[in-house]
Protein backbone atom coordinates (compact mmCIF):
# COMPACT_ATOMS: atom_id res chain seq x y z
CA UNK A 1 0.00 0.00 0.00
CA UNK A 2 0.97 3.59 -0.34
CA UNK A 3 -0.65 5.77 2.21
CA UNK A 4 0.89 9.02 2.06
CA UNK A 5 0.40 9.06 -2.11
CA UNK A 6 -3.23 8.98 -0.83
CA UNK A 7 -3.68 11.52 1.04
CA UNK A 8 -0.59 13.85 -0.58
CA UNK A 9 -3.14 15.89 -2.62
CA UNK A 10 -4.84 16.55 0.39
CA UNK A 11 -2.60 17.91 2.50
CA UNK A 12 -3.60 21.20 2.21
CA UNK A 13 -7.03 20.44 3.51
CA UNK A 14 -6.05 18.39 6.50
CA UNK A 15 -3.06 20.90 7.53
CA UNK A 16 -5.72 23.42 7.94
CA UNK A 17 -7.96 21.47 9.44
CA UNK A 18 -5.62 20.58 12.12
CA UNK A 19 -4.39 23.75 12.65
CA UNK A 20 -8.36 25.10 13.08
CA UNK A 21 -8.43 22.36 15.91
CA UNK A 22 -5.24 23.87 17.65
CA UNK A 23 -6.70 27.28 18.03
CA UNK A 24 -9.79 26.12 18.95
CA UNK A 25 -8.91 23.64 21.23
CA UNK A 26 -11.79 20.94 20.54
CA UNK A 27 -10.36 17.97 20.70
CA UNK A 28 -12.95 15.11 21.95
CA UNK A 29 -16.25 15.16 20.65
CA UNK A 30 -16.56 18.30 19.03
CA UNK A 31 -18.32 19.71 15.68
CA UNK A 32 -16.15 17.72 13.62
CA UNK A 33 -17.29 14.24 15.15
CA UNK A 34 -20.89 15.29 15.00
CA UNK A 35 -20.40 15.77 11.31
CA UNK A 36 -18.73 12.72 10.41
CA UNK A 37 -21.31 10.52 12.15
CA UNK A 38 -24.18 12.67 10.37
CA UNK A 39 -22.29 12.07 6.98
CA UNK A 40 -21.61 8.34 7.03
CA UNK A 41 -25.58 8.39 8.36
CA UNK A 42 -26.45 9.61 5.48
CA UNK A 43 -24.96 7.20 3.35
CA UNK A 44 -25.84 4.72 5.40
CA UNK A 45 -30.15 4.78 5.26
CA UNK A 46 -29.83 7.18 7.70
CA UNK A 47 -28.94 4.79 10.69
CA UNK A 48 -27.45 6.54 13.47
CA UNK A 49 -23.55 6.24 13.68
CA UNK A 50 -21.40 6.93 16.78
CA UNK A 51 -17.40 7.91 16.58
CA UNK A 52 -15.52 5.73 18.86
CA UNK A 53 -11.76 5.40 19.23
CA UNK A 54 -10.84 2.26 16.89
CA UNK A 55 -12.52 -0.62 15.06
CA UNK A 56 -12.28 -2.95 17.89
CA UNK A 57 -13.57 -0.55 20.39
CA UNK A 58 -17.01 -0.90 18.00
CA UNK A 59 -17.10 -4.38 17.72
CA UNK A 60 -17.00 -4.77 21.47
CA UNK A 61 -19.25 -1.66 22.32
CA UNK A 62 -21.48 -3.28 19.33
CA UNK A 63 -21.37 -6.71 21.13
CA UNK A 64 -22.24 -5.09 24.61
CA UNK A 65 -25.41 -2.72 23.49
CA UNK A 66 -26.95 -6.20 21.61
CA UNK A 67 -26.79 -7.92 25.22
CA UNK A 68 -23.70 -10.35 24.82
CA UNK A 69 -22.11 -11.72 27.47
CA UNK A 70 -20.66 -14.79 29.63
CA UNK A 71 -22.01 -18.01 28.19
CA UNK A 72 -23.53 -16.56 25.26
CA UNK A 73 -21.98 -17.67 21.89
CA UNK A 74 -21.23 -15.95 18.90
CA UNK A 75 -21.11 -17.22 15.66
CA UNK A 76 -18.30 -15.46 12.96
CA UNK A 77 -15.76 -16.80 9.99
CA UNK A 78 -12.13 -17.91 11.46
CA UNK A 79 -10.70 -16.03 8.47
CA UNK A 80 -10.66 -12.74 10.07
CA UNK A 81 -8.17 -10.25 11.35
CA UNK A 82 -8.10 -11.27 15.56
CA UNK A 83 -10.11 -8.61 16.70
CA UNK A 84 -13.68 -9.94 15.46
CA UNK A 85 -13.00 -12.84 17.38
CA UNK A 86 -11.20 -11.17 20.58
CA UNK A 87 -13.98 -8.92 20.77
CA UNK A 88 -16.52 -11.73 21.42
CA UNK A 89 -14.16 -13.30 24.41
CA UNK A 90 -14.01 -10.13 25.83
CA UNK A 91 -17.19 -10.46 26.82
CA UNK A 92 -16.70 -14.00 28.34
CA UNK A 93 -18.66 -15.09 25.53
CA UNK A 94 -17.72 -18.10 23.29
CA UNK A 95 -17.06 -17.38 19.16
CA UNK A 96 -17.95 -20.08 17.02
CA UNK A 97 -16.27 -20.41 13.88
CA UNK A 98 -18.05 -21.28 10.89
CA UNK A 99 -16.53 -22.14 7.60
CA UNK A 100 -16.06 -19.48 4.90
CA UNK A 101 -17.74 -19.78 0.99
CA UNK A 102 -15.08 -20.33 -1.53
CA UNK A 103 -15.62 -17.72 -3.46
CA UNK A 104 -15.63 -14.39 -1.37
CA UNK A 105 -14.37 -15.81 1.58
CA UNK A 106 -17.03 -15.00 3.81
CA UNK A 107 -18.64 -16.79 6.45
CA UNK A 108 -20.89 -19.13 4.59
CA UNK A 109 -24.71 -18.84 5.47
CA UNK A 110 -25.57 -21.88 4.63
CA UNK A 111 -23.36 -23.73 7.14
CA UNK A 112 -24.87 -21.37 10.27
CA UNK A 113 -27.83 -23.09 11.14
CA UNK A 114 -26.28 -26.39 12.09
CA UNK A 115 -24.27 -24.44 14.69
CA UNK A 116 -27.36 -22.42 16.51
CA UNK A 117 -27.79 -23.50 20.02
CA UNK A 118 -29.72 -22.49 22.90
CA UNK A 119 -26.85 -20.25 24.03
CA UNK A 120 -26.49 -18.85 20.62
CA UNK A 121 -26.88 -14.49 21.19
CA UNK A 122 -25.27 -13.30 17.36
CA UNK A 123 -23.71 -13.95 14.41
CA UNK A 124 -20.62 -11.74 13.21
CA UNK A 125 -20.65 -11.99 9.13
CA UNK A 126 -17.21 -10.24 8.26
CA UNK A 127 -16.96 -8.33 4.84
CA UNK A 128 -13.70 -9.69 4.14
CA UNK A 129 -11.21 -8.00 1.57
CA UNK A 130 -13.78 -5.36 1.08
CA UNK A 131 -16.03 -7.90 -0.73
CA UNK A 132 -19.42 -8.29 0.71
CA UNK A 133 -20.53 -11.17 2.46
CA UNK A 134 -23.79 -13.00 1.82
CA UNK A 135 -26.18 -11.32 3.93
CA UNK A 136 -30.04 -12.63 2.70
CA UNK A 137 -29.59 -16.10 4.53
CA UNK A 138 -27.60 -15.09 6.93
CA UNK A 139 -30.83 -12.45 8.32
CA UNK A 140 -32.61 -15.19 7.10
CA UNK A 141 -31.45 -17.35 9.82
CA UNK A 142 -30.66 -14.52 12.18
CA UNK A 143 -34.30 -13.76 12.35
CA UNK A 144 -35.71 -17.10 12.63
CA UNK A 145 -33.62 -17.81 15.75
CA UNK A 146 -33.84 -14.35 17.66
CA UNK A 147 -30.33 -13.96 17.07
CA UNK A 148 -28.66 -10.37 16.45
CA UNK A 149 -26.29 -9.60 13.38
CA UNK A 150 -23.44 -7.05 13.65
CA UNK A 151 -21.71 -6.48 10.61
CA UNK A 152 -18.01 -6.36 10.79
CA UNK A 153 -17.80 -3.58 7.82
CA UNK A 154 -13.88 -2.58 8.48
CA UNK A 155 -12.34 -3.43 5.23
CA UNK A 156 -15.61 -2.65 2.88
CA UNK A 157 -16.90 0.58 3.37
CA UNK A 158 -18.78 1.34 0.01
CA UNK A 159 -18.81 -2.57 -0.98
CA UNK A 160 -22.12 -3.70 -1.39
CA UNK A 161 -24.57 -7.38 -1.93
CA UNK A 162 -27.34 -6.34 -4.49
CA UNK A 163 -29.18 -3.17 -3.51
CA UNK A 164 -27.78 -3.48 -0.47
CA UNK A 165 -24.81 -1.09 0.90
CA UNK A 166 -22.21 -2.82 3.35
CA UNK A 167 -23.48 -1.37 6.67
CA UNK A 168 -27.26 -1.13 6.36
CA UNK A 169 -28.40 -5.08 6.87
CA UNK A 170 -27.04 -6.10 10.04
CA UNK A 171 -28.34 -4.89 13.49
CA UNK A 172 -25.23 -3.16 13.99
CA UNK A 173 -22.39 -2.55 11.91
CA UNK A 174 -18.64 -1.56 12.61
CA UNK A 175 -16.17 0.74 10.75
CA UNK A 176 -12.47 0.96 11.55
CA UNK A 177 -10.91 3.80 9.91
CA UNK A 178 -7.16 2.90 10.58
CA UNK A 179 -4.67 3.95 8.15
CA UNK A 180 -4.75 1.15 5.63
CA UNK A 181 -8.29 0.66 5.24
CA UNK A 182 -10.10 1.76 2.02
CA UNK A 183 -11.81 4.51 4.14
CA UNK A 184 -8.91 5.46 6.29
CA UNK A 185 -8.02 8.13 9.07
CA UNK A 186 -4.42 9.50 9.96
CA UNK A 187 -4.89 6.93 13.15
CA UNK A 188 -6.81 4.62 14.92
CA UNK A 189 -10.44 5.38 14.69
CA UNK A 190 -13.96 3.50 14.31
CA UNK A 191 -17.96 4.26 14.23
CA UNK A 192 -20.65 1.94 15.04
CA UNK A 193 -23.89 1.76 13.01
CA UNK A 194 -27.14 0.86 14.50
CA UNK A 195 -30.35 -0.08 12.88
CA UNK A 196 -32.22 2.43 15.16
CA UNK A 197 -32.42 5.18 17.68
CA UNK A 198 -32.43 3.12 21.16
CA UNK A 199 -29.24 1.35 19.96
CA UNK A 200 -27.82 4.63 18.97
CA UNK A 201 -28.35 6.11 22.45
CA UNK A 202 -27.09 3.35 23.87
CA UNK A 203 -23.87 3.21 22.25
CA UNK A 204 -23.10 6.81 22.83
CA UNK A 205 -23.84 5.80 26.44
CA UNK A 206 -21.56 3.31 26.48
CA UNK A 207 -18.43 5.08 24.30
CA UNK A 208 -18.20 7.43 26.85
CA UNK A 209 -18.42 5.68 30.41
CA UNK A 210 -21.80 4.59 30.47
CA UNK A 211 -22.94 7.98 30.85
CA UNK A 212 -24.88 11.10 29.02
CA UNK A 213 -24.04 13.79 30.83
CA UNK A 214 -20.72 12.91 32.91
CA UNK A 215 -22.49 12.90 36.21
CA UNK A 216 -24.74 10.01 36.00
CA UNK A 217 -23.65 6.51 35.10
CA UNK A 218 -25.79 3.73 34.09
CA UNK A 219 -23.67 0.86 32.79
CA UNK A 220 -20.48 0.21 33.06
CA UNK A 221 -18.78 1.53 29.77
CA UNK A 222 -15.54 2.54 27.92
CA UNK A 223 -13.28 5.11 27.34
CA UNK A 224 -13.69 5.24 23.23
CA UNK A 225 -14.47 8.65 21.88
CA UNK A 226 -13.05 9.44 17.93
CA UNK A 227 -10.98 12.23 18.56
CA UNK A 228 -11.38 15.98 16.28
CA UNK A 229 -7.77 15.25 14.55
CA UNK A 230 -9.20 11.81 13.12
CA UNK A 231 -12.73 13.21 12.78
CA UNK A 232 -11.55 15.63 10.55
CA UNK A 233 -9.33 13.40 8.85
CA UNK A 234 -12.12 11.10 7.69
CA UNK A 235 -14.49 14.19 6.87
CA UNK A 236 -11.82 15.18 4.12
CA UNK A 237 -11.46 11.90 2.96
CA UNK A 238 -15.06 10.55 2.55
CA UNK A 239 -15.92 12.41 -0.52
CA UNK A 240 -13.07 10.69 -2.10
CA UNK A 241 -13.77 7.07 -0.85
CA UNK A 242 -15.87 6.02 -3.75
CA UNK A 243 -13.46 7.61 -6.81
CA UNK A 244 -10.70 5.69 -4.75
CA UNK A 245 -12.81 2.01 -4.87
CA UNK A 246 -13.46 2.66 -8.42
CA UNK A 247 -9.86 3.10 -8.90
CA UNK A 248 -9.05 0.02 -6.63
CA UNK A 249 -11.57 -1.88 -9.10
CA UNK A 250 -9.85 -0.88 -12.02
CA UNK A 251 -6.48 -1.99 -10.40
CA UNK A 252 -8.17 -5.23 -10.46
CA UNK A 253 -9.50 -5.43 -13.97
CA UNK A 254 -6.00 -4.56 -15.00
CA UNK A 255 -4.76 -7.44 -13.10
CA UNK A 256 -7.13 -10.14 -14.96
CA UNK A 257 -6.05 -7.68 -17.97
CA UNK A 258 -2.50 -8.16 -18.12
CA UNK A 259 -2.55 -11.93 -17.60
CA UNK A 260 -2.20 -12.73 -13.94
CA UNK A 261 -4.78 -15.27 -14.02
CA UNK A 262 -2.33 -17.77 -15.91
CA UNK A 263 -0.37 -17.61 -12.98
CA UNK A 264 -2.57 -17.62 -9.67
CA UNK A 265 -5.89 -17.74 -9.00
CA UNK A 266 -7.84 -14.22 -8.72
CA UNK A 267 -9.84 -13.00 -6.35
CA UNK A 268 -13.71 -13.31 -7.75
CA UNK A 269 -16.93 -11.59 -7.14
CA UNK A 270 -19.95 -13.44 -5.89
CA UNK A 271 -23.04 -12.52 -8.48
CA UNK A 272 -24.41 -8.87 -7.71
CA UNK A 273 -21.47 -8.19 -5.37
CA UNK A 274 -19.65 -4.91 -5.36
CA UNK A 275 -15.99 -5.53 -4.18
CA UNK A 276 -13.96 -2.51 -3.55
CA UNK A 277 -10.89 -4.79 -3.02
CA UNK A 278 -9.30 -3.46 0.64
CA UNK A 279 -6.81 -6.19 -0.32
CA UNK A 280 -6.30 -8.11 -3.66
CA UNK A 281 -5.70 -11.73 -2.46
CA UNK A 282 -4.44 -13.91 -4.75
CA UNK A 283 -3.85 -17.72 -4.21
CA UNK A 284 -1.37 -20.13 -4.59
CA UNK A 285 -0.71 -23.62 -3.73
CA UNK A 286 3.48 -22.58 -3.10
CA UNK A 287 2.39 -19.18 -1.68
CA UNK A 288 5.31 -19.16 0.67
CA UNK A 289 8.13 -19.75 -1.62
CA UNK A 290 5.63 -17.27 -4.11
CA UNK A 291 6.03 -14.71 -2.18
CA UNK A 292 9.93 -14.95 -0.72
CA UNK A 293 10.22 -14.91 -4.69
CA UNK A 294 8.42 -11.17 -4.68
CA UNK A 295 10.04 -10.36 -2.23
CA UNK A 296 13.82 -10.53 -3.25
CA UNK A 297 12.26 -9.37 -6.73
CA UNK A 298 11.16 -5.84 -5.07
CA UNK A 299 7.72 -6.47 -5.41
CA UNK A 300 5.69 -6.20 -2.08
CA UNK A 301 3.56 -8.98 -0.74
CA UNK A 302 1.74 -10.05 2.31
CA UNK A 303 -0.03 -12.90 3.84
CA UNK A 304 -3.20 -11.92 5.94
CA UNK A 305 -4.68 -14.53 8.43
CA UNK A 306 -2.11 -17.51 7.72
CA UNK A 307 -3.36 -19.04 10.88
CA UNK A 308 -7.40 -18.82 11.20
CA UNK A 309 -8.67 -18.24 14.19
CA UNK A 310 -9.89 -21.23 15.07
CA UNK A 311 -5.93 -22.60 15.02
CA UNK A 312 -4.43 -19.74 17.20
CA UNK A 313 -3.23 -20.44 20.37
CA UNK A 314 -5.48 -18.17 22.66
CA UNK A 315 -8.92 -20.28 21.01
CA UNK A 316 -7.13 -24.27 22.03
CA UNK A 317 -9.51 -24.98 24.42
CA UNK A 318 -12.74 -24.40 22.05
CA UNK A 319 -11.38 -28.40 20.49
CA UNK A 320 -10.62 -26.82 16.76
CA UNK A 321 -8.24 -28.92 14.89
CA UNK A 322 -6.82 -28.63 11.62
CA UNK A 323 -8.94 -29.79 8.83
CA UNK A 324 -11.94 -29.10 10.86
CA UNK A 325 -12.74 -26.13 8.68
CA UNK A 326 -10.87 -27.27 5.40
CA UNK A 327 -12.41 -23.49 3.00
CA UNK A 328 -11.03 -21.26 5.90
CA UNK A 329 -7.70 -23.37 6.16
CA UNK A 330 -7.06 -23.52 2.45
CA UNK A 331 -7.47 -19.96 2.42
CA UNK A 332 -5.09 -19.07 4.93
CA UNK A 333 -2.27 -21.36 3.32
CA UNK A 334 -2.65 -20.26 -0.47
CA UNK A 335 -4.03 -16.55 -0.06
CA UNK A 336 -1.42 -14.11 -0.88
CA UNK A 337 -2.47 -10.09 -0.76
CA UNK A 338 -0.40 -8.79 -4.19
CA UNK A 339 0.01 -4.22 -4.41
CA UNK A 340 -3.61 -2.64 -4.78
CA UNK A 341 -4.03 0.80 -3.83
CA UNK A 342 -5.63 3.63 -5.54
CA UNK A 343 -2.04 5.27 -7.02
CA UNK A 344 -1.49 2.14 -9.07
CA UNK A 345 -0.92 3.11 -12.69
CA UNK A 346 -1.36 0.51 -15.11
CA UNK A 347 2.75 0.21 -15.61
CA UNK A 348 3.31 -0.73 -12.11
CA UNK A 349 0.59 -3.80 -12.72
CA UNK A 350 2.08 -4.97 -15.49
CA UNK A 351 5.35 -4.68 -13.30
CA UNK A 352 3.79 -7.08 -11.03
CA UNK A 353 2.38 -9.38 -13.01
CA UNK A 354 5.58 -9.54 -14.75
CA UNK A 355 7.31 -10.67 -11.51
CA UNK A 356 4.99 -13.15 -10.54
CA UNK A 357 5.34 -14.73 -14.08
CA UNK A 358 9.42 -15.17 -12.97
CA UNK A 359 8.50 -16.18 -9.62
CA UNK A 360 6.25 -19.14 -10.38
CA UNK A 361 8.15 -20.18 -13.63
CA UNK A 362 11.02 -20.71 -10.60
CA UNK A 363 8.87 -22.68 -7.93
């Protein structure tokens, strides 16, 4: 990735902004906050959105205002950054991982019934790589068991499944705007959607120590307010988001373009699916040695989630063992995320695929 070419031709605009926020000395919860949350609102069906300090922050404030905690379960994909599934244990509560669908690598709907118990509070679908996970069986299910859905939205702001935008299905949803994510921030950062106004209320509640006012407390809550610097941050940058996803989108047709299908298999889109490719995973059965080969060859790669979560250490004594979720696990030793930002020109693609031509004629 290359975040500075990003947000270079905005400097302007966010040294001034900062510099507003010095003299005026608002720096927690202040105009520019209430303006970012009415923004992504907007775009959003008009759900109400809270600023909070970082993605994770949401998913467990999310996780808290639905009523999760010890002994509950919550079922979500193992191929996930560590947070969806930390988030859930925070709680005392016990994730349940679900197999992903080969094609998006999303938490596959149709394998969720089968692991709905009594104890069963929510389901976390993750919209992984910015490509939108399966939502219409997932509710589906959601609804005929009672169960909650938060949407785990922090790598596919502006993705979408049909008519439906990334953020408006679930009960919840959760935005990280850290530095690297298709709608970033100069920092950590996050927001919390919520399908209505009691939710709403009740986040805000619990963002800023279970209280409205600062003098009366009625949960117990967090210290997780989005700061003015990174509110104004992502108020310069959302007007851009959707030219830079279209860009990231071209970056991928110039991929399949240029031949890098006859080398690895390319990331696809499920039918009606908008992907706004966060990441461009590409897989490959010698991904390791594919990748050293990049590597010494100047060409950047990285591999995301090489262990799922239901193989890391912290989860051993849930009784996951390898093979036990055999989409997630193939995923995590083939997937390989390739250079896709939205300062790509075409020249530096056909650099790439170029590369990984030399590096798999060599494995």
């Amino acid at each position: 990735m290359d975040i500075r070419a990003q947000y270079a031709p905005l400097r302007g605009e966010l040294d001034a902004a900062l510099a507003e926020i010095l003299d005026t000395g608002a720096f927690i919860l202040g105009p520019r906050v209430r303006a970012i949350e009415d923004a992504v609102s907007k775009r959003l069906e008009n759900r109400p959105c809270v600023g909070v300090a970082n993605g994770t922050d949401a998913l467990v404030i999310a996780l808290q205002a639905l009523g999760v905690g010890p002994g509950d379960e919550v079922i979500t994909t193992p191929y996930t950054f560590y947070a969806t599934a930390e988030a859930i244990a925070r709680h005392g509560a016990t994730p349940v991982f679900v197999d992903v669908e080969p094609v998006g690598a999303c938490l596959d709907p149709d394998l969720i019934e089968e692991k709905v118990t009594e104890k069963t509070k929510a389901i976390i679908p993750v919209h992984i790589f910015g490509h939108a996970a399966p939502m219409t069986s997932t509710l589906t299910t959601a609804a005929e068991n009672g169960l909650s859905v938060i949407e785990d939205a922090a790598q596919a702001f502006g993705s979408a499944d049909g008519e439906w935008p990334v953020g408006t299905m679930g009960d919840i949803a959760t935005i990280s705007f850290f530095p690297t994510k298709n709608f970033p921030g100069i920092g950590d950062g996050g927001m919390v959607v919520c399908s209505d106004p009691d939710l709403g209320a009740t986040v805000k509640r619990l963002r800023f120590h279970g209280s409205e006012d600062k003098v009366i407390f009625t949960e117990v809550g967090y210290n997780s307010r989005l700061d003015e610097i990174q509110a104004a941050a992502v108020n310069i940058f959302l007007p851009h988001v959707d030219d830079w996803n279209d860009r990231r989108r071209q970056v991928a047709d110039w991929y399949r373009e240029a031949g890098l299908g006859q080398y690895v298999t390319l990331p696809e889109e499920r039918d009606g699916v908008r992907h706004i490719y966060h990441l461009y995973v590409v897989r490959h059965p010698e991904r390791d040695r594919l990748r050293e080969l990049l590597v010494e060859d100047g060409i950047g790669a990285a591999v995301y989630y090489g262990t799922p979560m239901h193989l890391q250490p912290v989860f051993s004594g849930l009784g996951y063992s390898k093979g036990d979720l055999p989409v997630a696990e193939q995923w995590a030793d083939t997937g390989l995320a390739l250079p896709m930002h939205p300062n790509l020109t075409r020249e530096q693609v056909d650099e790439v695929v170029a590369a990984v031509g030399r590096a798999v004629e060599r494995i």
